[in-house]
C-alpha atoms as a PDB file:
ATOM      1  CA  UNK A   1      94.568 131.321 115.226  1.00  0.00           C
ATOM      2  CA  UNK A   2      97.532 133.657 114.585  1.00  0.00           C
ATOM      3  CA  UNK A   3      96.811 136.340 112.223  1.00  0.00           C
ATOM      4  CA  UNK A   4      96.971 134.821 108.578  1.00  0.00           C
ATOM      5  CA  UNK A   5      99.602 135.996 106.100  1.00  0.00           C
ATOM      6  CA  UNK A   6      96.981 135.185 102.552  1.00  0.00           C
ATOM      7  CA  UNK A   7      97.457 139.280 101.398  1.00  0.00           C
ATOM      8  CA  UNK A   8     101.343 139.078 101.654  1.00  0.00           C
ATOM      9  CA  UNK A   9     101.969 135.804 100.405  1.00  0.00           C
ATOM     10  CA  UNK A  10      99.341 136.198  97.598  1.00  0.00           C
ATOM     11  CA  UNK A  11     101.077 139.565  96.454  1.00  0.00           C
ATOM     12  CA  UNK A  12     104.214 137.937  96.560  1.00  0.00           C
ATOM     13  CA  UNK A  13     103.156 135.663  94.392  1.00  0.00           C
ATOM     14  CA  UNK A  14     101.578 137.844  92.111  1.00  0.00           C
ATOM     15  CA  UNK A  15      97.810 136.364  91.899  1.00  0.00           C
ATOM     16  CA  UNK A  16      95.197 138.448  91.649  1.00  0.00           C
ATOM     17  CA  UNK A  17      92.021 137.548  94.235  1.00  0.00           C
ATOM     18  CA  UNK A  18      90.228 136.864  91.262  1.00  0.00           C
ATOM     19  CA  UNK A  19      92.403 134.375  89.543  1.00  0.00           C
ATOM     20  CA  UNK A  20      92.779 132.585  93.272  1.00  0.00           C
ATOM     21  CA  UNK A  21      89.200 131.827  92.998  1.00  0.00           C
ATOM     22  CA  UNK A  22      89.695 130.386  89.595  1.00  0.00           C
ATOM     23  CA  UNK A  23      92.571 128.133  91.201  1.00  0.00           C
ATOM     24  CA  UNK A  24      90.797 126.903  94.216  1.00  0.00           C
ATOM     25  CA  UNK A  25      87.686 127.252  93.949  1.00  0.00           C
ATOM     26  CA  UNK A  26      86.812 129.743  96.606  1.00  0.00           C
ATOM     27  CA  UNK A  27      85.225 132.809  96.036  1.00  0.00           C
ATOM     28  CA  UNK A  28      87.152 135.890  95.557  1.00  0.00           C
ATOM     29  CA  UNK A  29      84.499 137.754  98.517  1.00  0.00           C
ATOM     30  CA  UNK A  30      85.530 134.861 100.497  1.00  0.00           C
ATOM     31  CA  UNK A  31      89.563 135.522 100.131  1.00  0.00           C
ATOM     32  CA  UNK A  32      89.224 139.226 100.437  1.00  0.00           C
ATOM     33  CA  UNK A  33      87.519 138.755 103.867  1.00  0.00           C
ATOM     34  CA  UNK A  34      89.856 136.686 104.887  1.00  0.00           C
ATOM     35  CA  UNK A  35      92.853 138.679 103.755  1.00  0.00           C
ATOM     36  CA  UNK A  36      91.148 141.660 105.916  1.00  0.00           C
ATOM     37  CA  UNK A  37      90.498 139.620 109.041  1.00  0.00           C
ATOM     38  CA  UNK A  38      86.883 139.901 108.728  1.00  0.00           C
ATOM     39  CA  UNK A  39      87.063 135.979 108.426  1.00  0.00           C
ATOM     40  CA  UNK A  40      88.830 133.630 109.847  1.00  0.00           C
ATOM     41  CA  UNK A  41      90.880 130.773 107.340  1.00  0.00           C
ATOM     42  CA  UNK A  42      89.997 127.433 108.563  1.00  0.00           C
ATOM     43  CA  UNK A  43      93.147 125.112 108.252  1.00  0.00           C
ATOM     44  CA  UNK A  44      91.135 123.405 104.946  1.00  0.00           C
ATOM     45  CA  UNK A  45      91.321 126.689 103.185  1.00  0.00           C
ATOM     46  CA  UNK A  46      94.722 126.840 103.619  1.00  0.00           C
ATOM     47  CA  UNK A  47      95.556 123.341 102.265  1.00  0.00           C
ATOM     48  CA  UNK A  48      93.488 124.471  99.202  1.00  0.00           C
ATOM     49  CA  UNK A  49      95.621 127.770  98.805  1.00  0.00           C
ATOM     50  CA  UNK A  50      99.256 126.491  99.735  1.00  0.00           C
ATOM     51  CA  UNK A  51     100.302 124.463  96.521  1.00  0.00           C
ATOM     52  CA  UNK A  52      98.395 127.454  94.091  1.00  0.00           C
ATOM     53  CA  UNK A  53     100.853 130.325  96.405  1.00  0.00           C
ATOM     54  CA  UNK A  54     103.974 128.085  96.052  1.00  0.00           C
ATOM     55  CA  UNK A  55     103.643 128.170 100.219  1.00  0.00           C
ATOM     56  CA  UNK A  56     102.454 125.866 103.274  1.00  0.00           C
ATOM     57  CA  UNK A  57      99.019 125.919 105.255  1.00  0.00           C
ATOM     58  CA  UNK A  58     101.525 126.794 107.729  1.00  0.00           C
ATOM     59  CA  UNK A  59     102.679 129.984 106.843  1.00  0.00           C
ATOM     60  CA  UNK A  60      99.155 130.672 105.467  1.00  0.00           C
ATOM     61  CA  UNK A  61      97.876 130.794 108.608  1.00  0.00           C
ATOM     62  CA  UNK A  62     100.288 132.955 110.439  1.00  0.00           C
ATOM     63  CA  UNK A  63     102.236 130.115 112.263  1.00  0.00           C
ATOM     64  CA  UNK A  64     105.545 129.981 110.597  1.00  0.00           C
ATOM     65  CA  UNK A  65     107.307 132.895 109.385  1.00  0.00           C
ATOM     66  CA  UNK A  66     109.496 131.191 107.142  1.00  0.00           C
ATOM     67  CA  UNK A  67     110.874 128.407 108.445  1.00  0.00           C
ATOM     68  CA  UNK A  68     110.721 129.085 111.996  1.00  0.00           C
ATOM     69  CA  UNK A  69     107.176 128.397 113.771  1.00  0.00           C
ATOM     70  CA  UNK A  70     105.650 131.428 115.742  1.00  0.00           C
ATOM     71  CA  UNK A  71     104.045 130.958 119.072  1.00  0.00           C
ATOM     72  CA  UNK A  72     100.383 132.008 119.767  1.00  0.00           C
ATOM     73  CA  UNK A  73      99.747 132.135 123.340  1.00  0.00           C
ATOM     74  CA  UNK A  74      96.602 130.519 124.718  1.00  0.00           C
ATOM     75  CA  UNK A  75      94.238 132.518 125.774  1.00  0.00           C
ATOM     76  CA  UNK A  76      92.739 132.409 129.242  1.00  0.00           C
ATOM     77  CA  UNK A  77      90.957 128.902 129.487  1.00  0.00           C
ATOM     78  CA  UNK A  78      91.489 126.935 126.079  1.00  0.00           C
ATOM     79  CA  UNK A  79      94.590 124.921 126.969  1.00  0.00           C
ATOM     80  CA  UNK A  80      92.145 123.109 129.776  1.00  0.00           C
ATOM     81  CA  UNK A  81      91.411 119.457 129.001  1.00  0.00           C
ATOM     82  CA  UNK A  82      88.390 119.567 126.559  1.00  0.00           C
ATOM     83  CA  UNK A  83      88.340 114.935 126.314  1.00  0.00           C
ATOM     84  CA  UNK A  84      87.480 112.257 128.445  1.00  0.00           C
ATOM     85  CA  UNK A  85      87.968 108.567 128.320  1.00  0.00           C
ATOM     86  CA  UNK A  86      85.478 106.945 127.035  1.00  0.00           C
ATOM     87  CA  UNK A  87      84.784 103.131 127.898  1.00  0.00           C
ATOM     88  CA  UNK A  88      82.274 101.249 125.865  1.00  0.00           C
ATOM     89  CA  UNK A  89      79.821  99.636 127.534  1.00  0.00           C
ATOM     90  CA  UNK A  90      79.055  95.508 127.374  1.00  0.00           C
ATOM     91  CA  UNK A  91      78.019  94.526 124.014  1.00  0.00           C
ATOM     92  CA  UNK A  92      79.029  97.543 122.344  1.00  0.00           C
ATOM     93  CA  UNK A  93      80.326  97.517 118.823  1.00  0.00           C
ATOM     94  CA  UNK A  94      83.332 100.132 120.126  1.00  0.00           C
ATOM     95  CA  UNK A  95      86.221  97.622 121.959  1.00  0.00           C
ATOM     96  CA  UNK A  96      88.645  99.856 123.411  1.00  0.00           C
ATOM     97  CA  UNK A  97      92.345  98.105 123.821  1.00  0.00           C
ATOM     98  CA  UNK A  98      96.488  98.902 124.094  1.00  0.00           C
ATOM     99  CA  UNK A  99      95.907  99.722 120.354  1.00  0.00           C
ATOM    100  CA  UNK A 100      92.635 101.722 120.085  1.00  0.00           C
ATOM    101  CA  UNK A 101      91.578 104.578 122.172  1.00  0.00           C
ATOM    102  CA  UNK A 102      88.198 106.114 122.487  1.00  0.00           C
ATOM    103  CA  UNK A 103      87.230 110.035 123.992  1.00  0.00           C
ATOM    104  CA  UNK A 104      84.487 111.997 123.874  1.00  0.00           C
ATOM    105  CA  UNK A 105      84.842 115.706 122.741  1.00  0.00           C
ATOM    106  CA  UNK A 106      83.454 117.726 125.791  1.00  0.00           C
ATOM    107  CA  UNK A 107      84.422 121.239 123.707  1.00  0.00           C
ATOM    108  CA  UNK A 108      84.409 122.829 120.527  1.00  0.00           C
ATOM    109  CA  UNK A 109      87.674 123.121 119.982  1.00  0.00           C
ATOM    110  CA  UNK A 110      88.079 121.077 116.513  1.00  0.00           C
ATOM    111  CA  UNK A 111      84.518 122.227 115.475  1.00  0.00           C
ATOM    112  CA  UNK A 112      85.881 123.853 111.830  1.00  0.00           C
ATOM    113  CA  UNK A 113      87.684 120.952 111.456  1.00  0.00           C
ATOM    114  CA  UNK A 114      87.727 118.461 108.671  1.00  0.00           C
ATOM    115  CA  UNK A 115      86.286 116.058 109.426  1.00  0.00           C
ATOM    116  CA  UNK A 116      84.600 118.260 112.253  1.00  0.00           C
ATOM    117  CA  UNK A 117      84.391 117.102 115.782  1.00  0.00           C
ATOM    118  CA  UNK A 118      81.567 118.449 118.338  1.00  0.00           C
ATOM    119  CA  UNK A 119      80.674 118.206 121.695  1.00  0.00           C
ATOM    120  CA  UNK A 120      79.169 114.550 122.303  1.00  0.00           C
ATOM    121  CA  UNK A 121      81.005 112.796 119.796  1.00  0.00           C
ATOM    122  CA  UNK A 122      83.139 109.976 120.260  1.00  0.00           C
ATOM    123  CA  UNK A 123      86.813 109.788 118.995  1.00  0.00           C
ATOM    124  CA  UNK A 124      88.660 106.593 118.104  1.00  0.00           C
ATOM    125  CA  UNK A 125      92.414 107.087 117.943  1.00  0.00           C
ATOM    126  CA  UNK A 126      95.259 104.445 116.789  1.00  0.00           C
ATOM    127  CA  UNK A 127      97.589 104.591 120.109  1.00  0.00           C
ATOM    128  CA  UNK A 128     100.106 102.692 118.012  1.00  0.00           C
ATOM    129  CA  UNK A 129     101.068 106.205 116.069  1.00  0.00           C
ATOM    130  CA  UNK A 130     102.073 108.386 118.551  1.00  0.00           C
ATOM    131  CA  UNK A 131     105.526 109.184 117.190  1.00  0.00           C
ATOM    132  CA  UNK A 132     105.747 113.545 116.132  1.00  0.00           C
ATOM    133  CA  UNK A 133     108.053 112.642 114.190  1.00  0.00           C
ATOM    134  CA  UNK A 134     106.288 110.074 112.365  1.00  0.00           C
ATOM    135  CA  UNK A 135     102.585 112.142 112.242  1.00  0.00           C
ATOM    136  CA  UNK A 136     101.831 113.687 108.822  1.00  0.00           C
ATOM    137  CA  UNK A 137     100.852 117.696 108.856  1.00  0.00           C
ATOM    138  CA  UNK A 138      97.434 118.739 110.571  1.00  0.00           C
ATOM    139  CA  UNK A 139      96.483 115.052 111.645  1.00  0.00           C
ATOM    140  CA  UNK A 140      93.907 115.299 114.439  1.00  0.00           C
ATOM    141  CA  UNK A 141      95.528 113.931 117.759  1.00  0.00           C
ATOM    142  CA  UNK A 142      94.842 113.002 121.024  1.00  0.00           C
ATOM    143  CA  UNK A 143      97.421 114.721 123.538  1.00  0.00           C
ATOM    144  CA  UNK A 144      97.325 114.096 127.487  1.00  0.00           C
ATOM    145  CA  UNK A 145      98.865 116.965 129.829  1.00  0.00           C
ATOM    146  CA  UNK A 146     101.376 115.862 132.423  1.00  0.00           C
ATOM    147  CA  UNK A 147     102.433 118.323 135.113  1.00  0.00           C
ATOM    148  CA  UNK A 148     106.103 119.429 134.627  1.00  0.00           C
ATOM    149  CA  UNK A 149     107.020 118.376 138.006  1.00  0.00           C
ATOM    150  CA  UNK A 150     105.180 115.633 138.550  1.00  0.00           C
ATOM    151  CA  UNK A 151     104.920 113.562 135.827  1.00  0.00           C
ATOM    152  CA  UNK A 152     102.415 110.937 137.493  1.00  0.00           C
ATOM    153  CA  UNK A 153      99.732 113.762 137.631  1.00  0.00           C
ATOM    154  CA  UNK A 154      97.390 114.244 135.106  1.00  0.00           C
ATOM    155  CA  UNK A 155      96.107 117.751 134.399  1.00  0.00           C
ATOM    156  CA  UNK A 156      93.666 116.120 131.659  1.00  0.00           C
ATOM    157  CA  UNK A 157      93.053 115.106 128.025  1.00  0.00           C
ATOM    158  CA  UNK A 158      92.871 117.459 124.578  1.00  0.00           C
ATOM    159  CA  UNK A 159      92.223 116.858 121.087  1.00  0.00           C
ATOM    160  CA  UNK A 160      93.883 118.605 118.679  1.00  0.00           C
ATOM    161  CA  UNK A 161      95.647 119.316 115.111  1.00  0.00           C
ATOM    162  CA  UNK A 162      99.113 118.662 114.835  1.00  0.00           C
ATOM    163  CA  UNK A 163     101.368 120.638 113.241  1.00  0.00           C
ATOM    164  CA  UNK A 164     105.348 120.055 112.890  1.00  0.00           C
ATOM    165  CA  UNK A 165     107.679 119.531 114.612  1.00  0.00           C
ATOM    166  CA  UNK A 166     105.686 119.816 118.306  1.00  0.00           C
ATOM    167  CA  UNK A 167     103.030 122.454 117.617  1.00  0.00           C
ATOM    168  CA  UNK A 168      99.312 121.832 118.639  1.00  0.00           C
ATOM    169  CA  UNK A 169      96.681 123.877 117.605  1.00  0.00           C
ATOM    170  CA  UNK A 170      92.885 124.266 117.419  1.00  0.00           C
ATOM    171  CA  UNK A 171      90.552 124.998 114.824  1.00  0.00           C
ATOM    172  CA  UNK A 172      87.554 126.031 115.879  1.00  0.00           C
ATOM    173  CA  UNK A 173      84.387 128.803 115.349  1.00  0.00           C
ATOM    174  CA  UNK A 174      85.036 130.353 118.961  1.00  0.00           C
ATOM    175  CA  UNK A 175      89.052 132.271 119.732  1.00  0.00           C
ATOM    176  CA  UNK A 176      91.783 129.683 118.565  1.00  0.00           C
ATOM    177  CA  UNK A 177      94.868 128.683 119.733  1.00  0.00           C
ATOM    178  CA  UNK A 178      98.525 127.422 119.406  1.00  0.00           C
ATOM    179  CA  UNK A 179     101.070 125.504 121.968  1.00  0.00           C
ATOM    180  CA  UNK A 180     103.959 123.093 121.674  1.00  0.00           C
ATOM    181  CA  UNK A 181     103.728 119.887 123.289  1.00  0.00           C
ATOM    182  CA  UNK A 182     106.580 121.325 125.687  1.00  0.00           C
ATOM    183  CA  UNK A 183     105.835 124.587 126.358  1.00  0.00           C
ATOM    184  CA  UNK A 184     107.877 126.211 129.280  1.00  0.00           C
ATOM    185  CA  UNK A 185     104.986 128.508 130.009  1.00  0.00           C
ATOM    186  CA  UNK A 186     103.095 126.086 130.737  1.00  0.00           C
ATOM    187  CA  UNK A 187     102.677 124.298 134.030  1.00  0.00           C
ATOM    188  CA  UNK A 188     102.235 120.568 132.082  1.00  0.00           C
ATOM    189  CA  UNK A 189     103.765 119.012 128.814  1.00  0.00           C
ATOM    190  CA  UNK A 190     101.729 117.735 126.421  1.00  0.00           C
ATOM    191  CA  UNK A 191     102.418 114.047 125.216  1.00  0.00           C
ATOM    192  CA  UNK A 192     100.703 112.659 121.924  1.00  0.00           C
ATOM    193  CA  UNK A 193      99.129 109.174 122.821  1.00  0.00           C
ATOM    194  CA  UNK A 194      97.287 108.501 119.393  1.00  0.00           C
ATOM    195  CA  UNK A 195      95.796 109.881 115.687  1.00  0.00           C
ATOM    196  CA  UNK A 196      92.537 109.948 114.864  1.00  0.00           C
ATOM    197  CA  UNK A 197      90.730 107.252 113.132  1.00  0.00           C
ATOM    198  CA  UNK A 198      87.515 107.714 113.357  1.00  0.00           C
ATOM    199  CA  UNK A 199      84.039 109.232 114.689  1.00  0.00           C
ATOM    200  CA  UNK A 200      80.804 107.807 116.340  1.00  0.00           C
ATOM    201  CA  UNK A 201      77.957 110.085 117.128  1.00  0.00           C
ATOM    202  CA  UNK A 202      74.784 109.833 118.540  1.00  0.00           C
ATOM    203  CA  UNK A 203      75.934 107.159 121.593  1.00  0.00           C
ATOM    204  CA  UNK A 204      75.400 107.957 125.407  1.00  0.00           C
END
Protein backbone atom coordinates (compact mmCIF):
# COMPACT_ATOMS: atom_id res chain seq x y z
CA UNK A 1 0.00 0.00 0.00
CA UNK A 2 0.86 3.73 0.03
CA UNK A 3 3.40 4.64 2.49
CA UNK A 4 1.64 4.82 6.02
CA UNK A 5 1.43 8.11 7.91
CA UNK A 6 1.46 6.10 11.92
CA UNK A 7 4.89 8.44 12.95
CA UNK A 8 3.14 11.77 11.91
CA UNK A 9 -0.20 11.20 13.01
CA UNK A 10 0.99 9.54 16.29
CA UNK A 11 3.25 12.70 17.06
CA UNK A 12 0.50 14.79 16.32
CA UNK A 13 -1.32 13.31 18.65
CA UNK A 14 1.11 13.23 21.21
CA UNK A 15 1.28 9.30 22.18
CA UNK A 16 4.22 7.88 22.96
CA UNK A 17 4.92 4.20 21.07
CA UNK A 18 4.77 2.87 24.35
CA UNK A 19 1.48 4.09 25.59
CA UNK A 20 0.01 2.99 21.86
CA UNK A 21 0.76 -0.46 22.86
CA UNK A 22 -1.04 0.01 26.09
CA UNK A 23 -4.12 1.34 23.93
CA UNK A 24 -4.26 -1.31 21.34
CA UNK A 25 -2.70 -3.89 22.23
CA UNK A 26 0.14 -4.12 19.81
CA UNK A 27 3.53 -4.15 20.69
CA UNK A 28 5.51 -1.06 20.77
CA UNK A 29 8.53 -3.20 18.41
CA UNK A 30 5.65 -3.85 16.26
CA UNK A 31 4.58 0.08 15.80
CA UNK A 32 8.11 1.27 15.57
CA UNK A 33 8.67 -1.08 12.56
CA UNK A 34 5.92 -0.05 11.08
CA UNK A 35 6.42 3.66 11.58
CA UNK A 36 10.00 2.98 9.81
CA UNK A 37 8.68 0.97 6.89
CA UNK A 38 10.38 -2.07 7.93
CA UNK A 39 6.72 -3.49 8.19
CA UNK A 40 3.98 -3.15 6.43
CA UNK A 41 0.33 -2.05 8.47
CA UNK A 42 -2.24 -4.46 7.45
CA UNK A 43 -5.66 -2.56 7.12
CA UNK A 44 -6.67 -4.45 10.76
CA UNK A 45 -3.91 -2.59 12.45
CA UNK A 46 -5.12 0.42 11.33
CA UNK A 47 -8.76 -0.04 12.49
CA UNK A 48 -7.15 -0.85 15.91
CA UNK A 49 -5.05 2.50 15.86
CA UNK A 50 -7.62 5.03 14.21
CA UNK A 51 -10.16 5.71 17.15
CA UNK A 52 -6.87 5.71 19.91
CA UNK A 53 -5.06 8.66 17.15
CA UNK A 54 -8.40 10.57 16.86
CA UNK A 55 -7.83 9.54 12.85
CA UNK A 56 -9.19 6.96 10.10
CA UNK A 57 -7.57 3.56 8.86
CA UNK A 58 -7.59 5.70 5.92
CA UNK A 59 -5.23 8.22 6.56
CA UNK A 60 -3.29 5.62 8.62
CA UNK A 61 -2.39 3.95 5.81
CA UNK A 62 -1.25 6.66 3.52
CA UNK A 63 -4.47 6.87 1.34
CA UNK A 64 -6.08 10.07 2.30
CA UNK A 65 -4.25 13.08 3.13
CA UNK A 66 -6.88 14.73 4.88
CA UNK A 67 -9.87 14.56 3.32
CA UNK A 68 -8.89 14.05 -0.12
CA UNK A 69 -7.92 10.28 -1.14
CA UNK A 70 -4.37 9.82 -2.76
CA UNK A 71 -3.86 7.58 -5.69
CA UNK A 72 -1.36 4.62 -5.63
CA UNK A 73 -0.68 3.45 -9.00
CA UNK A 74 -0.75 -0.28 -9.71
CA UNK A 75 2.12 -1.75 -10.26
CA UNK A 76 2.92 -3.77 -13.35
CA UNK A 77 0.48 -6.86 -13.23
CA UNK A 78 -1.81 -6.57 -10.00
CA UNK A 79 -4.83 -4.82 -11.50
CA UNK A 80 -5.25 -8.27 -13.75
CA UNK A 81 -8.33 -10.29 -12.85
CA UNK A 82 -7.21 -12.49 -9.84
CA UNK A 83 -11.42 -14.41 -9.59
CA UNK A 84 -13.33 -16.69 -11.50
CA UNK A 85 -16.89 -17.76 -11.48
CA UNK A 86 -17.46 -20.42 -9.72
CA UNK A 87 -20.57 -22.78 -10.42
CA UNK A 88 -21.44 -25.42 -7.92
CA UNK A 89 -21.76 -28.59 -9.06
CA UNK A 90 -25.22 -30.96 -8.75
CA UNK A 91 -25.97 -31.67 -5.24
CA UNK A 92 -23.78 -29.20 -3.81
CA UNK A 93 -24.63 -27.41 -0.63
CA UNK A 94 -23.37 -23.89 -2.52
CA UNK A 95 -26.67 -22.70 -4.90
CA UNK A 96 -25.51 -19.88 -6.82
CA UNK A 97 -28.57 -17.39 -7.97
CA UNK A 98 -29.51 -13.42 -9.08
CA UNK A 99 -28.84 -12.90 -5.30
CA UNK A 100 -25.72 -14.93 -4.37
CA UNK A 101 -22.51 -15.07 -6.20
CA UNK A 102 -19.71 -17.50 -5.82
CA UNK A 103 -15.62 -17.01 -7.09
CA UNK A 104 -12.73 -18.62 -6.42
CA UNK A 105 -9.60 -16.55 -5.38
CA UNK A 106 -6.94 -17.51 -8.09
CA UNK A 107 -4.32 -14.80 -6.24
CA UNK A 108 -3.13 -13.56 -3.12
CA UNK A 109 -4.24 -10.43 -3.26
CA UNK A 110 -6.56 -10.28 0.06
CA UNK A 111 -4.16 -12.78 1.80
CA UNK A 112 -3.54 -10.21 5.09
CA UNK A 113 -6.94 -9.75 5.09
CA UNK A 114 -9.46 -10.23 7.81
CA UNK A 115 -11.00 -12.65 7.36
CA UNK A 116 -8.07 -13.76 4.94
CA UNK A 117 -8.74 -15.08 1.52
CA UNK A 118 -6.15 -17.51 -0.40
CA UNK A 119 -5.72 -19.02 -3.51
CA UNK A 120 -8.38 -22.00 -3.80
CA UNK A 121 -10.93 -20.63 -1.72
CA UNK A 122 -14.33 -19.99 -2.61
CA UNK A 123 -16.10 -16.56 -2.12
CA UNK A 124 -19.84 -16.08 -1.62
CA UNK A 125 -20.93 -12.50 -2.23
CA UNK A 126 -24.59 -10.86 -1.68
CA UNK A 127 -25.12 -9.33 -5.40
CA UNK A 128 -28.05 -7.50 -3.86
CA UNK A 129 -25.42 -4.82 -2.15
CA UNK A 130 -23.63 -3.47 -4.79
CA UNK A 131 -24.43 0.18 -4.16
CA UNK A 132 -20.64 2.39 -3.17
CA UNK A 133 -22.57 4.43 -1.73
CA UNK A 134 -24.34 2.12 0.41
CA UNK A 135 -20.96 -0.29 1.29
CA UNK A 136 -19.54 0.31 4.79
CA UNK A 137 -15.49 1.10 4.96
CA UNK A 138 -13.00 -1.82 3.97
CA UNK A 139 -15.88 -4.40 3.11
CA UNK A 140 -14.37 -7.11 0.90
CA UNK A 141 -15.99 -6.85 -2.68
CA UNK A 142 -16.28 -8.45 -5.74
CA UNK A 143 -15.55 -5.90 -8.72
CA UNK A 144 -15.74 -6.98 -12.57
CA UNK A 145 -13.56 -4.85 -15.17
CA UNK A 146 -15.37 -3.55 -18.23
CA UNK A 147 -13.33 -2.08 -21.07
CA UNK A 148 -13.87 1.73 -21.35
CA UNK A 149 -14.91 1.49 -24.84
CA UNK A 150 -16.61 -1.39 -25.00
CA UNK A 151 -18.62 -1.98 -22.28
CA UNK A 152 -19.84 -5.61 -23.40
CA UNK A 153 -16.17 -6.85 -22.99
CA UNK A 154 -14.99 -8.27 -20.04
CA UNK A 155 -11.34 -7.82 -19.09
CA UNK A 156 -12.06 -10.17 -15.91
CA UNK A 157 -13.04 -10.46 -12.23
CA UNK A 158 -11.12 -9.01 -8.81
CA UNK A 159 -11.70 -9.19 -5.26
CA UNK A 160 -10.99 -6.54 -3.24
CA UNK A 161 -11.37 -4.01 -0.11
CA UNK A 162 -13.40 -1.15 -0.54
CA UNK A 163 -12.65 1.98 0.56
CA UNK A 164 -14.83 5.34 0.09
CA UNK A 165 -16.11 6.88 -2.07
CA UNK A 166 -14.73 4.54 -5.28
CA UNK A 167 -11.31 3.40 -4.07
CA UNK A 168 -10.27 -0.36 -4.31
CA UNK A 169 -7.43 -1.66 -2.76
CA UNK A 170 -5.54 -4.84 -1.81
CA UNK A 171 -4.15 -6.13 1.21
CA UNK A 172 -1.90 -8.57 0.79
CA UNK A 173 1.87 -10.14 1.95
CA UNK A 174 3.32 -9.58 -1.72
CA UNK A 175 3.49 -5.35 -3.29
CA UNK A 176 -0.07 -3.78 -2.70
CA UNK A 177 -2.14 -1.66 -4.47
CA UNK A 178 -4.80 1.13 -4.90
CA UNK A 179 -7.37 2.12 -7.93
CA UNK A 180 -10.76 3.74 -8.23
CA UNK A 181 -13.44 1.91 -9.76
CA UNK A 182 -13.09 4.60 -12.69
CA UNK A 183 -9.77 5.17 -13.19
CA UNK A 184 -8.87 7.12 -16.47
CA UNK A 185 -5.55 5.37 -16.59
CA UNK A 186 -6.92 2.54 -16.92
CA UNK A 187 -8.09 0.82 -20.06
CA UNK A 188 -11.47 -0.77 -18.07
CA UNK A 189 -13.79 0.55 -15.18
CA UNK A 190 -14.32 -1.35 -12.42
CA UNK A 191 -18.06 -2.05 -11.38
CA UNK A 192 -18.90 -3.54 -7.81
CA UNK A 193 -21.35 -6.56 -8.37
CA UNK A 194 -21.50 -7.84 -4.64
CA UNK A 195 -19.96 -7.91 -0.71
CA UNK A 196 -18.64 -10.63 0.76
CA UNK A 197 -20.50 -13.04 2.83
CA UNK A 198 -18.75 -15.76 3.26
CA UNK A 199 -15.84 -18.47 2.66
CA UNK A 200 -15.68 -22.24 1.70
CA UNK A 201 -12.38 -23.98 1.51
CA UNK A 202 -11.20 -27.17 0.78
CA UNK A 203 -13.84 -27.82 -2.45
CA UNK A 204 -12.57 -28.67 -6.07
Amino acid sequence: MAKNRLAAIRKRAGVTLERLEELTGIAASTLSRMQSGEREMSVEHAQRLAPVLKSSAAALLGLTNGEHSIERPAAPGLAEPDAERYVPPPGSFLTASNTTLIFRMKGAALDQATPAILAGDLVVFDATDDDPARISPFTIVVAQLYDRHEFIQSHGTVIRLFMPPDKLITNSSGPNEIFSLNDPSKPFTAAIRGTFRSIVRGMA
